[in-house]
Structures are given as C-alpha cells and as structure tokens.
Protein backbone atom coordinates (compact mmCIF):
# COMPACT_ATOMS: atom_id res chain seq x y z
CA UNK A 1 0.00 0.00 0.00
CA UNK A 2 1.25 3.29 -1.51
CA UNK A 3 2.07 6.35 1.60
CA UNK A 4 -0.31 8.42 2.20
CA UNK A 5 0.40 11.73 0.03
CA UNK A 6 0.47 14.96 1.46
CA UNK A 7 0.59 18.62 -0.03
CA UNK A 8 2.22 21.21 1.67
CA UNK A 9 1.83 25.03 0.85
CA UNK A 10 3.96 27.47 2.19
CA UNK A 11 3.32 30.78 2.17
CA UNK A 12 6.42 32.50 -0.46
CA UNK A 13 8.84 33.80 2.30
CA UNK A 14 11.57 32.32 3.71
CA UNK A 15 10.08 32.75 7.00
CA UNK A 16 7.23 30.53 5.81
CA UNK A 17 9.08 27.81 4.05
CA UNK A 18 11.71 26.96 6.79
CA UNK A 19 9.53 25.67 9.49
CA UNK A 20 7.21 23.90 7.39
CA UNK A 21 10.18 22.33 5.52
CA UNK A 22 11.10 21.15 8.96
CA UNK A 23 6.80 19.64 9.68
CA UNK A 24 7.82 18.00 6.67
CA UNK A 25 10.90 16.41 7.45
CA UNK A 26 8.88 15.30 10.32
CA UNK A 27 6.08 13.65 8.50
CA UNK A 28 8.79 11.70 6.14
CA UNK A 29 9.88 9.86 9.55
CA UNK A 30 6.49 9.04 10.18
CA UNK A 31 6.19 7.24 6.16
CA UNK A 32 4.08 10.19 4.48
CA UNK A 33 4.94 10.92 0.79
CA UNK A 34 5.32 15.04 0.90
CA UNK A 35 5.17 17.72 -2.42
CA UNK A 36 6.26 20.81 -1.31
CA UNK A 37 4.78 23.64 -3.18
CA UNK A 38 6.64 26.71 -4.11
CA UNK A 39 6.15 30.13 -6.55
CA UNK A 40 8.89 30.58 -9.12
CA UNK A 41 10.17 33.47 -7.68
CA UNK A 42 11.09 31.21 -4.33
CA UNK A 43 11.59 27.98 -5.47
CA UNK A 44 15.40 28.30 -5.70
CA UNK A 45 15.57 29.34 -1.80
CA UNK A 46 13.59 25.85 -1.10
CA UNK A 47 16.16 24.15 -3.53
CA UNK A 48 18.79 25.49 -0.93
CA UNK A 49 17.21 24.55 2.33
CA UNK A 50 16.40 21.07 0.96
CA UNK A 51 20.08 20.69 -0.29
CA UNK A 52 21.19 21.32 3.41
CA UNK A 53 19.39 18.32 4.67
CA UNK A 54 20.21 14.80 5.35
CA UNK A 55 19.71 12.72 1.83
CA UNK A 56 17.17 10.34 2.91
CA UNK A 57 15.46 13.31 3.77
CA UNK A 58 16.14 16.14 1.14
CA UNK A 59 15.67 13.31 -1.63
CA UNK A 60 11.93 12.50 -0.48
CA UNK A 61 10.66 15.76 -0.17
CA UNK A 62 9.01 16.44 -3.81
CA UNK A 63 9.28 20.10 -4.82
CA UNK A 64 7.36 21.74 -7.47
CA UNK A 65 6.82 25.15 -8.39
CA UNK A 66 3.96 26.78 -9.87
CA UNK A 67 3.62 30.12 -11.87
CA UNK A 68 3.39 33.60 -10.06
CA UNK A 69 3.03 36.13 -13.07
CA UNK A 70 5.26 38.08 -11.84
CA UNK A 71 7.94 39.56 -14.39
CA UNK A 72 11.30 41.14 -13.66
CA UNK A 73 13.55 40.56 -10.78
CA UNK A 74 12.78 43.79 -9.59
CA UNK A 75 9.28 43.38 -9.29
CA UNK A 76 9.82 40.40 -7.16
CA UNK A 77 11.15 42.32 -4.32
CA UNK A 78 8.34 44.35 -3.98
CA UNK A 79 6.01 43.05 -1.46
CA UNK A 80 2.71 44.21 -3.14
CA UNK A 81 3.91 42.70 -6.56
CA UNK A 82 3.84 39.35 -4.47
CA UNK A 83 1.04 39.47 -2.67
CA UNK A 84 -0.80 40.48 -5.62
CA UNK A 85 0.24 37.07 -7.20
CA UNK A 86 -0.36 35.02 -3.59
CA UNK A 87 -3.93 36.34 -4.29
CA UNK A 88 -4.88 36.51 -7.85
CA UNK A 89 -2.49 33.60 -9.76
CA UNK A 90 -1.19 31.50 -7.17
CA UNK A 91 -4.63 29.82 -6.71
CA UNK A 92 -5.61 29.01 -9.87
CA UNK A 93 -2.30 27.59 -10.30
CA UNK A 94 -2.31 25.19 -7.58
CA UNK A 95 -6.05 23.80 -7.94
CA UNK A 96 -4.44 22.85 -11.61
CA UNK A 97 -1.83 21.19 -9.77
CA UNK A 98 -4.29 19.52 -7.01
CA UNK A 99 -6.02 18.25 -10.20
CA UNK A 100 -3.42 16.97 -12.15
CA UNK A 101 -2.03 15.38 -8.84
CA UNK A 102 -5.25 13.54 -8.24
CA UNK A 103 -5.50 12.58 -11.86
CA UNK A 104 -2.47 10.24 -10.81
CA UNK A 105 -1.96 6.92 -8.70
CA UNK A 106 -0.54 9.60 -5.90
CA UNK A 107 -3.77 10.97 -4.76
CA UNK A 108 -3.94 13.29 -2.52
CA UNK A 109 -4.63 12.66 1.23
CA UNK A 110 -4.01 15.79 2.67
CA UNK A 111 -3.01 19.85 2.18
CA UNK A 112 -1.25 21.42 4.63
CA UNK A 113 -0.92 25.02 3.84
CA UNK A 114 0.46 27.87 5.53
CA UNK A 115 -2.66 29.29 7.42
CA UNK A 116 -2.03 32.74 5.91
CA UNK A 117 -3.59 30.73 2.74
CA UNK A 118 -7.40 30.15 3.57
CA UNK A 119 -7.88 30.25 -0.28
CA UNK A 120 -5.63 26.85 -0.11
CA UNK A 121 -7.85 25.58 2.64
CA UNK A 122 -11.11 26.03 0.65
CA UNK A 123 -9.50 24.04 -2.63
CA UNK A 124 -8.95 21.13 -0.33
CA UNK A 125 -12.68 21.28 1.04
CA UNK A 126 -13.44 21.84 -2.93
CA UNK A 127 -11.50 18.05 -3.81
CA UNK A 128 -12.87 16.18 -0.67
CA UNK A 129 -8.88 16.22 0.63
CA UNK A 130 -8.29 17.02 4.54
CA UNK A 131 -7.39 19.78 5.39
CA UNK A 132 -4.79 21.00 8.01
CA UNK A 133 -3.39 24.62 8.59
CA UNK A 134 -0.02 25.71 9.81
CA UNK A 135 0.82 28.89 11.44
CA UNK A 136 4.79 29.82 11.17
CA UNK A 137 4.88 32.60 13.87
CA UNK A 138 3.53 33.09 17.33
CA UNK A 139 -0.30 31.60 18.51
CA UNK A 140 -0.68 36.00 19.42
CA UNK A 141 -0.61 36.63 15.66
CA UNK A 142 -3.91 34.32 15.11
CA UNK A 143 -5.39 35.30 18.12
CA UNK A 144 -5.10 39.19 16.83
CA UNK A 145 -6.22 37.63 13.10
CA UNK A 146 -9.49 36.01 14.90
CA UNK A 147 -9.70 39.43 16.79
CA UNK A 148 -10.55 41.99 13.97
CA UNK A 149 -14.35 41.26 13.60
CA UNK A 150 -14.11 42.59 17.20
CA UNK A 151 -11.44 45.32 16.87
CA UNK A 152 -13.36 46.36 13.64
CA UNK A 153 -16.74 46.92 16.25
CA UNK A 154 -14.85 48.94 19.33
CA UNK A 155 -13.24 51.26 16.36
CA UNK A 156 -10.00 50.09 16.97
CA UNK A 157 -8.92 49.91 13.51
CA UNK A 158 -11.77 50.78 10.41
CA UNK A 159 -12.45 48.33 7.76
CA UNK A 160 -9.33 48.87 5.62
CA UNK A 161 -7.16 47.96 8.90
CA UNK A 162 -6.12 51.52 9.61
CA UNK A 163 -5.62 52.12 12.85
CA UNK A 164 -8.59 54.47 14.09
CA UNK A 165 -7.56 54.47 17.95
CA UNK A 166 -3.32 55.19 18.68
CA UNK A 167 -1.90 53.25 21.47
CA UNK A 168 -1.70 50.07 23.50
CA UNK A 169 -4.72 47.40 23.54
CA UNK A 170 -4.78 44.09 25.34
CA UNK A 171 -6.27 41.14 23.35
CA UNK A 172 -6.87 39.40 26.47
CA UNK A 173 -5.39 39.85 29.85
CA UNK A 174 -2.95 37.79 30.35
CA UNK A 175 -1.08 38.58 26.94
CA UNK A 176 1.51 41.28 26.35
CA UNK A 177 -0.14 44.87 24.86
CA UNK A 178 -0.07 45.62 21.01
CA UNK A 179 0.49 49.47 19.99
CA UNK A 180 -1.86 49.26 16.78
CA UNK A 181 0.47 51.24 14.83
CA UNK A 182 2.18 47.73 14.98
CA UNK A 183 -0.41 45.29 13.88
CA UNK A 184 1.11 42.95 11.69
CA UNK A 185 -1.03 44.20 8.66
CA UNK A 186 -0.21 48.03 9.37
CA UNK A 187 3.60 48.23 9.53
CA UNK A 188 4.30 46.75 6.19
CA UNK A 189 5.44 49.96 4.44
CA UNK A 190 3.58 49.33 1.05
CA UNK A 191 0.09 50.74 0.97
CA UNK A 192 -1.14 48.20 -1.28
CA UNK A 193 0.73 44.96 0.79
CA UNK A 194 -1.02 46.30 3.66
CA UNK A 195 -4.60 45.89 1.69
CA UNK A 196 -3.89 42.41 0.36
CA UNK A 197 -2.33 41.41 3.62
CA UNK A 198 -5.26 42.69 5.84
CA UNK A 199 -8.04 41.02 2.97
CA UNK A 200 -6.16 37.93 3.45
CA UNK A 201 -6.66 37.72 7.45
CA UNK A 202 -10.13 38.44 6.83
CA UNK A 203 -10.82 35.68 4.53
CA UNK A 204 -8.65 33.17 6.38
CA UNK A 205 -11.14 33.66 9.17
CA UNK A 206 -13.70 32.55 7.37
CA UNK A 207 -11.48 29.69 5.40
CA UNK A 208 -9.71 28.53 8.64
CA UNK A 209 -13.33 27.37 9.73
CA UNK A 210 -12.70 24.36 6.91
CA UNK A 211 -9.83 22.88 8.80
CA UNK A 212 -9.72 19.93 11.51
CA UNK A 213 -6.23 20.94 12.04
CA UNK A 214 -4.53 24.51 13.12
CA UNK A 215 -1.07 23.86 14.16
CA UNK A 216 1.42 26.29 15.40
CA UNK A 217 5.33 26.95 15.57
CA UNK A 218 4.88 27.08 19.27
CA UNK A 219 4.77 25.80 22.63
CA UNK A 220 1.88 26.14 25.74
CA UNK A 221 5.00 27.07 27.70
CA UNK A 222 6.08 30.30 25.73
CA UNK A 223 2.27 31.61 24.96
CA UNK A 224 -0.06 30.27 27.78
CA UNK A 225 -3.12 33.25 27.56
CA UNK A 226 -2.94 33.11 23.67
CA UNK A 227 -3.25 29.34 23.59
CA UNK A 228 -5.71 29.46 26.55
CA UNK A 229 -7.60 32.53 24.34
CA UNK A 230 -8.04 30.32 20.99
CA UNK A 231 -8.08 26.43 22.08
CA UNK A 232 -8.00 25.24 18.31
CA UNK A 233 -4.65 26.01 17.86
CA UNK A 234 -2.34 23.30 18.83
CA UNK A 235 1.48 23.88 18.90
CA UNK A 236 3.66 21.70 17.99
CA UNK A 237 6.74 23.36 18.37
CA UNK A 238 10.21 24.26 18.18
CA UNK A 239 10.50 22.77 14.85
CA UNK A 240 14.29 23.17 14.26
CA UNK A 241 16.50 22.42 11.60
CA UNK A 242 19.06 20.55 13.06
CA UNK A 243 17.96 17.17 13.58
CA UNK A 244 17.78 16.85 9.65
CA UNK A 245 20.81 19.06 8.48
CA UNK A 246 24.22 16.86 6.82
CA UNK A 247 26.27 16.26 9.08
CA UNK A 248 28.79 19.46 9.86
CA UNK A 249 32.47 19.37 8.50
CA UNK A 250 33.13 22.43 10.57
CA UNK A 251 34.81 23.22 7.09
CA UNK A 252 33.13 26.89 6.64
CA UNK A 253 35.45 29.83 7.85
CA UNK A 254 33.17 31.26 10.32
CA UNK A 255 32.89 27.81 11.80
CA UNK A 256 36.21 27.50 12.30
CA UNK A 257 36.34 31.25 14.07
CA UNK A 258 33.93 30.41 16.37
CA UNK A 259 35.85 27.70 17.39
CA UNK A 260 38.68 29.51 18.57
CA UNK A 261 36.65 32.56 20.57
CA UNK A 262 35.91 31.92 24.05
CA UNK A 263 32.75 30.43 25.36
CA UNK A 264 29.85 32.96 25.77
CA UNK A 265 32.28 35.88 24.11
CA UNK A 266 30.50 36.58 20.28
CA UNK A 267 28.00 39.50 19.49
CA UNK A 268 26.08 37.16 16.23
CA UNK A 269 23.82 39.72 14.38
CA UNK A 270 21.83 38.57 11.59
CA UNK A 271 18.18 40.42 10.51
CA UNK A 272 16.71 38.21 8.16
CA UNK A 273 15.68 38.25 4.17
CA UNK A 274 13.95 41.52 4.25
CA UNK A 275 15.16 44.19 6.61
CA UNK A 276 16.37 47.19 5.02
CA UNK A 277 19.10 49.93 6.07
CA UNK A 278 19.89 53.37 5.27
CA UNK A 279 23.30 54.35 5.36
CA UNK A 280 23.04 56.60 8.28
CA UNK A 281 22.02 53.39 10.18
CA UNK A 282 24.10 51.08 8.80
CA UNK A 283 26.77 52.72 9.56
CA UNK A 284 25.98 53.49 12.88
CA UNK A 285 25.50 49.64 13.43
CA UNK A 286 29.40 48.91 11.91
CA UNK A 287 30.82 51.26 14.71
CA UNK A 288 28.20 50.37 17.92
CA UNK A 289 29.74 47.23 16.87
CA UNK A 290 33.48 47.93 16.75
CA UNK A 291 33.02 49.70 19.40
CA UNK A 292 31.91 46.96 21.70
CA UNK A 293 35.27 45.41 21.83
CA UNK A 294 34.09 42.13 21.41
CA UNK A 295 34.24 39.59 18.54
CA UNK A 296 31.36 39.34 16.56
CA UNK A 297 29.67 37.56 13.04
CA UNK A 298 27.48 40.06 11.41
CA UNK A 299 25.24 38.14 8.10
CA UNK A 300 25.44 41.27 5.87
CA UNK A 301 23.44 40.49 3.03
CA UNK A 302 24.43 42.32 -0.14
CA UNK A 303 20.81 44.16 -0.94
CA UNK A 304 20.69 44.95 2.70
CA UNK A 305 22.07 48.68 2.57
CA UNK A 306 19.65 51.48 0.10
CA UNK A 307 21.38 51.60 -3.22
CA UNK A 308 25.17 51.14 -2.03
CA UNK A 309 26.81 47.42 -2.15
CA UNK A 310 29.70 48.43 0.14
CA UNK A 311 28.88 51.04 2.63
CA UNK A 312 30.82 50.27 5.79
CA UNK A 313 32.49 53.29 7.24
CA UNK A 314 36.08 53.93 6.10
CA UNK A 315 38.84 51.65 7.01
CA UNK A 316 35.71 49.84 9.23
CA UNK A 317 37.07 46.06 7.58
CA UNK A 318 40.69 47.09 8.39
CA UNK A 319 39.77 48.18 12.03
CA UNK A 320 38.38 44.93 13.30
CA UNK A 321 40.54 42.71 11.39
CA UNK A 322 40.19 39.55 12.88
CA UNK A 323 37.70 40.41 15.78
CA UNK A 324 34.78 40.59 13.11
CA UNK A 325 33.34 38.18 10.82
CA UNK A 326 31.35 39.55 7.97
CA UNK A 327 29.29 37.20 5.35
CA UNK A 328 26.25 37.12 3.52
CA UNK A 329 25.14 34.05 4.65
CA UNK A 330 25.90 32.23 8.10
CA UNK A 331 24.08 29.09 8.89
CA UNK A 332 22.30 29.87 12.07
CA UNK A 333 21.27 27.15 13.71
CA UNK A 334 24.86 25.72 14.06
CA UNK A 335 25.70 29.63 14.81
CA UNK A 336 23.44 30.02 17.58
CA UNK A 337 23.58 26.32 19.23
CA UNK A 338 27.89 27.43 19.39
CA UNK A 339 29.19 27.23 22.51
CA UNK A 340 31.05 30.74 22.07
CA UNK A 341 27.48 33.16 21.18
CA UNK A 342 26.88 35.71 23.81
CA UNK A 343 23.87 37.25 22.50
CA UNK A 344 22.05 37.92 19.49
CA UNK A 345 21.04 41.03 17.79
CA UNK A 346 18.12 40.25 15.66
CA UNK A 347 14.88 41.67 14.00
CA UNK A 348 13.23 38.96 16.14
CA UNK A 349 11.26 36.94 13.50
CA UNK A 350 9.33 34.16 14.58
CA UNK A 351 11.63 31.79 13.43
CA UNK A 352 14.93 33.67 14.67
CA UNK A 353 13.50 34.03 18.23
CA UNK A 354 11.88 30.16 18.51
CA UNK A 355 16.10 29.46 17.66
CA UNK A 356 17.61 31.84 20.23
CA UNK A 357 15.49 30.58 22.68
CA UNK A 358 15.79 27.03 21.91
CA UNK A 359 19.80 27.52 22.63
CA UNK A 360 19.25 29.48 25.23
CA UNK A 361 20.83 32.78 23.86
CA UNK A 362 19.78 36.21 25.26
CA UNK A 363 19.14 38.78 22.89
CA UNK A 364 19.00 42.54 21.81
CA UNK A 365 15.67 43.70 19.66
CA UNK A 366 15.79 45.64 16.36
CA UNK A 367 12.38 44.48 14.70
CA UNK A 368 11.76 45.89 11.11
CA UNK A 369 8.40 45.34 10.29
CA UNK A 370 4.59 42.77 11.01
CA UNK A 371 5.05 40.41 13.84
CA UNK A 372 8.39 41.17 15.32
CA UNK A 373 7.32 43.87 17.32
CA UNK A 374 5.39 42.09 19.25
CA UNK A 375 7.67 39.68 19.52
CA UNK A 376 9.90 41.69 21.02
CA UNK A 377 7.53 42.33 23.89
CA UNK A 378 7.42 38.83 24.43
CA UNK A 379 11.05 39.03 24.66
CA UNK A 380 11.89 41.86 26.73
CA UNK A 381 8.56 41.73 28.79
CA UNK A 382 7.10 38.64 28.98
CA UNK A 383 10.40 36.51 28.89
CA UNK A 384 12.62 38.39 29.96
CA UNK A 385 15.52 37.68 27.60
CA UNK A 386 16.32 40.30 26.06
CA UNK A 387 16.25 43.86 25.69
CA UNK A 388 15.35 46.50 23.24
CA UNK A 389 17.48 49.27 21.10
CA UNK A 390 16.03 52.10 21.44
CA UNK A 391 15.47 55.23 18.47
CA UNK A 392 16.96 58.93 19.21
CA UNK A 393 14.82 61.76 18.17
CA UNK A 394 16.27 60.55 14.04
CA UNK A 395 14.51 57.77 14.16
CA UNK A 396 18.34 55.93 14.72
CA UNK A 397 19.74 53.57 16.75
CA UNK A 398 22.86 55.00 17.74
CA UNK A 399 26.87 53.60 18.25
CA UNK A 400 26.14 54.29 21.78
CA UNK A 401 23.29 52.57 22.05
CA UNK A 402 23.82 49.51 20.69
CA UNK A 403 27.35 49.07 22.44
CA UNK A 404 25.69 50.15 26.05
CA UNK A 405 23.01 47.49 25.44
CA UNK A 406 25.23 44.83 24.50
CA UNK A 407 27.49 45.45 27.59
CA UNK A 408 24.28 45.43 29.87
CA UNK A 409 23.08 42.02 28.01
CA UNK A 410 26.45 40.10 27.67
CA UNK A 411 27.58 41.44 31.35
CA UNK A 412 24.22 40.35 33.39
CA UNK A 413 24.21 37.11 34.64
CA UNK A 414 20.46 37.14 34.97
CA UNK A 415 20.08 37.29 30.81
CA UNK A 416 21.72 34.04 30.63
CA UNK A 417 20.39 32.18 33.65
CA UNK A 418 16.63 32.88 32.45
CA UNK A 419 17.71 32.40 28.79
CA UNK A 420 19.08 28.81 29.73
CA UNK A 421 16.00 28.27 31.95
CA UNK A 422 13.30 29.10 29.33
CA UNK A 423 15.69 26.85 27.07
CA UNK A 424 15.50 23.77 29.01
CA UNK A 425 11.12 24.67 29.22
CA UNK A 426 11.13 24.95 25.41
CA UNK A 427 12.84 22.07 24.27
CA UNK A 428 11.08 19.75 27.17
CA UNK A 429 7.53 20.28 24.94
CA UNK A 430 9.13 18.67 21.63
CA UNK A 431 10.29 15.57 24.54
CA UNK A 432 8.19 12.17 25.06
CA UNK A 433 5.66 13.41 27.68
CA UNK A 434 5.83 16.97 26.06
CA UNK A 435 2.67 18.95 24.71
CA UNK A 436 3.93 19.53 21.22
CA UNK A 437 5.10 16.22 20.89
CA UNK A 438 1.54 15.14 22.15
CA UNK A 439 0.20 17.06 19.40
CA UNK A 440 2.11 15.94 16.84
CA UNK A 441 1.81 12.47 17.82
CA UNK A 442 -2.08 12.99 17.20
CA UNK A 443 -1.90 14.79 13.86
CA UNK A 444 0.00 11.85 12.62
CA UNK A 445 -2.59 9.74 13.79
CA UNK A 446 -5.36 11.85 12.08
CA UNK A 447 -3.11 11.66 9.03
CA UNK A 448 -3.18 8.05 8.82
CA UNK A 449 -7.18 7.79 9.49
C-alpha cells in the first residue's frame, strides 16, 4: 500500500518555508509521501534549504513550483507585486496542480498550507482532501487575526485595517499589549501589501473554519493566555533544523572562528531576508559594533544597505581585522547552538526568536516590520531575555546605544540564567511526555485515518 500523500503550501517567504520544511521532514519519519509547493520566484531558496538536509530526507521531499506572473527581478522584491500574485495567480495555479495530482496513482490525502492561505484551505474542502493549517509565527498573531471582527466593532482599527484608535490594547489579559500602529497588517510599508495582507486575514477567518487541524510553531510554555484565548490552535513546536541538516564538517570559515573565541564571548547579528538599512544606520550599526570590543559575526546580506553594495564606514574592515566576521550568509542554527554566542542582535522573527530561545541565547531587539514587534515584547517583557534598542529623536539607533546594550546584556548574569531556563522549558515540549510532541503524535494519527 502506496504512503499516504500529502501537499504542503507554504506561504512564499523564507520565514514561511523553513519551518514547514522542517513539519515535513517530520512527516517523512512518520512514512508520508510530501510535495512541497513553491512560486517561481522562491523555489530556488527551497532548492537550498532542501540541499542542506540529510539525503534520505532532502531526496523524499518532492518540490514543485507553480507560476506567479510576476515579471522582472525587480518586481519580485516588492512586497505588493507578491502578494498580488499570492492572491490573484497562485490559486488558480495550484487547484491545476491539485487536479493533475489527483488525476495520478498519488492521490492526494491531505493539504497542509500555511494558514495565511485560507484560499488553499477552501480548494482542499473543494477536492474532498483534509485539510490542516499551519501557522509559522507566534499563537498571538492568530489570536489578533481572529480578533478583527471585534477590533473592527470597538473602532480600533476601520475596515481597511487603519488604525482608528493610537496606542496600547490588550487582546486578552494575560497577553503582552499591542500598539496598533504595529499590527502585523499596518507596519508593512507598502500601501497596497497592507490591503492584500489585511483582505487575506479576513478571509482566512472565514477559510480557517474548513480545517480539523490549526497547528502552530509554538509551545503552551512560551504563549499560555494566547493558547488558553483560541483552544484550536495546537502547537507543535520548536520545529528546528538541526535534527535533519548533513552532518557538519566544521569546514566553513566562520565555523572554524567560532571555534577559537571563548565560550559565551560573540556579538552574532543577523536580521533576516527583508530588513532594510539606510546608510546613516548602517553605519551606525558597523561602529556600535566595533566599538563593543568584542568579537562578533554580522550576516550582511548584499541588498541589505539602500542603493550602495559596500557602505561600511572607512577603514571599518581594516579596524576589526580579525575580531569581526562579515558574510552574507551564516548558517544559524549551528551559529546560535555554538558554545562561544553571547547574545544575538536580531529583527526577532518568529523563526529567529523560537532558535535563540531554543539555545538558550539572550538577545537585543531591532524588529523591522509585522510580527516582530510584538515579539519583542514577548522578549523583553514577557520573557525576559532580552532587551530593546532604542530610536533617538532621528529615528536611529545610535553607536552608543547599541554598544551600552550589549554590555548590559552580555555582562548580566540574569540574561543568561533565564535564557538557559526558558531553554530547558522549550525544548522539554518537543520531549516524550511533552505537549507539542503530544500534538504531533495525534496529527500523525489523524493523518493516517
């Protein structure tokens, strides 16, 4: 008897891909078949995290890609080209490939798609295939997506998503305040992403109704009043790469740096696939770093600066020397589970904050943009493991700043006991009597119905 066969549909952003890449790698142990379905524009970055794996398990994950309509490279970039296409091509395009999938001897048993989808959800219900959804960042992002009916009726926000009232709101008591100028949907920085963004929540509230399944990148431990606020979501996290990546030859050159800095001694500094500098700040950033005194690696990605490829201060690279290691890629799982990582500075996406605190590394806050400032609160408020950089009156974070913040992170004891604390709290949920393993244990079973 053939395994069962399951779809899985990311939402196109790195963010998205990684941790269901990782459900997936999980569902191959457990004897599922598993298509992974990608736009054009992002199928090569799911080529690369699939390349990184183990072979028996980057050979059995199946990845196709479907058309987005979108045309030059440029145009990719730009978040409302993309979620133009997420709305208007990408589902046509994937109910062709549902059909021509089921046209097969590989029928399909189930779609998992990224809960951001709904439109994915109600193709499934369409085919008579189960249907399970996946959320890739914090339960306190669906619990503010299942809150806008409400939010919409106190004239919190209007029916665009504009923020009507300024200022902190609770969703429920127990969970950390949102400042609605932050709502994920209203600090995106393209008018027209914001639209297609907000029109998306509203219809995945109606769409997530059609699932049996709403799983989360989470744990009970880490969100307690947002899982105890929406009791449909389940968490089954921290899904992490590194049970699944080849093993490591150590052979890269910031590997073999780390290896000779002292335990708990390197700044790591990484921001992501989208987060955007000016020059001003940039530069700012290059000396609050060299002027830390300490050894860092900073992932400096080469669109990451406004129109300038090299724009480190003057005789900044010559300065450090050895002290600093600067690339455009770092792998950062095996970065941040290093013995030698002292903190991390980070725009605190989902996915970089469910790592730091899986290893047990305290951290310093620079979000950019949707979730991650509220998932800074949860890490300077409601955790406790970390702190935030703070603007001057420019809008910057200064030299000063960020080398007075690192000093009172790296220097306190207290980061690093509660750091290693919530660590051992995380990764006990993905253990044998754990709640996320619990869940996942019953999905599989559901699966296999």
């Amino acid at each position: 008897m053939a395994a069962p066969h399951i779809l899985v549909i990311p939402y196109p952003a790195l963010g998205h891909v990684i941790p269901l890449m990782e459900l997936s790698s999980c569902l191959l142990k457990h004897g599922f078949q598993i298509t992974f379905v990608n736009m054009e524009f992002n199928h090569q970055n799911a080529m690369d995290i699939l390349a990184s794996k183990e072979e028996d398990v980057g050979d059995r994950i199946h990845l196709v890609s479907v058309p987005d309509g979108i045309g030059s490279a440029e145009e990719r970039k730009q978040p409302g080209k993309i979620s133009e296409a997420i709305l208007q091509t990408m589902p046509g395009k994937v109910e062709e490939l549902v059909e021509d999938i089921n046209e097969s001897e590989r029928k399909i048993k189930c779609v998992i798609a990224d809960q951001s989808l709904g439109w994915a959800l109600e193709i499934a219900e369409k085919h008579g295939i189960k249907r399970a959804a996946f959320c890739p960042a914090a339960a306190a992002l669906l619990v503010l997506g299942f809150s806008i009916p409400k939010l919409i009726a106190d004239g919190v926000i209007d029916q665009d998503g504009t923020p009507v009232k300024r200022g902190m709101i609770e969703l429920s008591p127990n969970m950390p305040p949102m400042n609605t100028k932050n709502f994920v949907w209203a600090c995106i920085g393209n008018i027209n992403a914001q639209k297609n963004i907000f029109k998306l929540m509203i219809r995945n509230n109606q769409s997530i109704r059609l699932t049996d399944w709403l799983l989360c990148n989470s744990t009970y431990e880490l969100e307690p009043a947002a899982f105890a606020t929406a009791l449909k979501i389940k968490p089954i996290g921290p899904l992490l790469a590194s049970a699944n990546l080849k093993p490591d030859d150590s052979s890269s050159s910031y590997l073999k740096w780390l290896n000779q800095q002292a335990p708990q001694s390197v700044i790591y500094v990484a921001f992501g696939s989208f987060t955007i500098f000016d020059t001003t700040q940039f530069q700012e950033l290059a000396f609050g770093l060299e002027l830390t005194g300490r050894p860092f690696i900073w992932v400096v990605r080469s669109d990451i600066t406004n129109g300038r490829n090299n724009a480190y201060p003057e005789g900044f690279q010559q300065r450090i020397g050895g002290r600093g290691q600067l690339v455009d890629w770092a792998d950062q799982q095996k970065v941040l589970s290093h013995p030698s990582i002292a903190c991390f500075i980070s725009h605190c996406g989902w996915n970089s904050t469910i790592e730091g605190l899986s290893n047990g590394i305290p951290f310093l806050c620079w979000p950019y943009f949707a979730d991650q400032f509220f998932n800074q609160s949860y890490i300077c408020e409601y955790w406790g493991v970390g702190l935030g950089l703070e603007r001057d009156g420019r809008g910057i974070i200064t030299r000063d700043e960020i080398r007075n913040k690192v000093e009172q992170v790296v220097s306190s004891e207290n980061y690093k006991v509660t750091s290693m604390a919530l660590k051992e709290t995380v990764m006990n949920s993905i253990r044998e009597t754990g709640g996320s393993n619990k869940n996942l244990k019953d999905f599989v079973e559901w699966l296999n119905e």
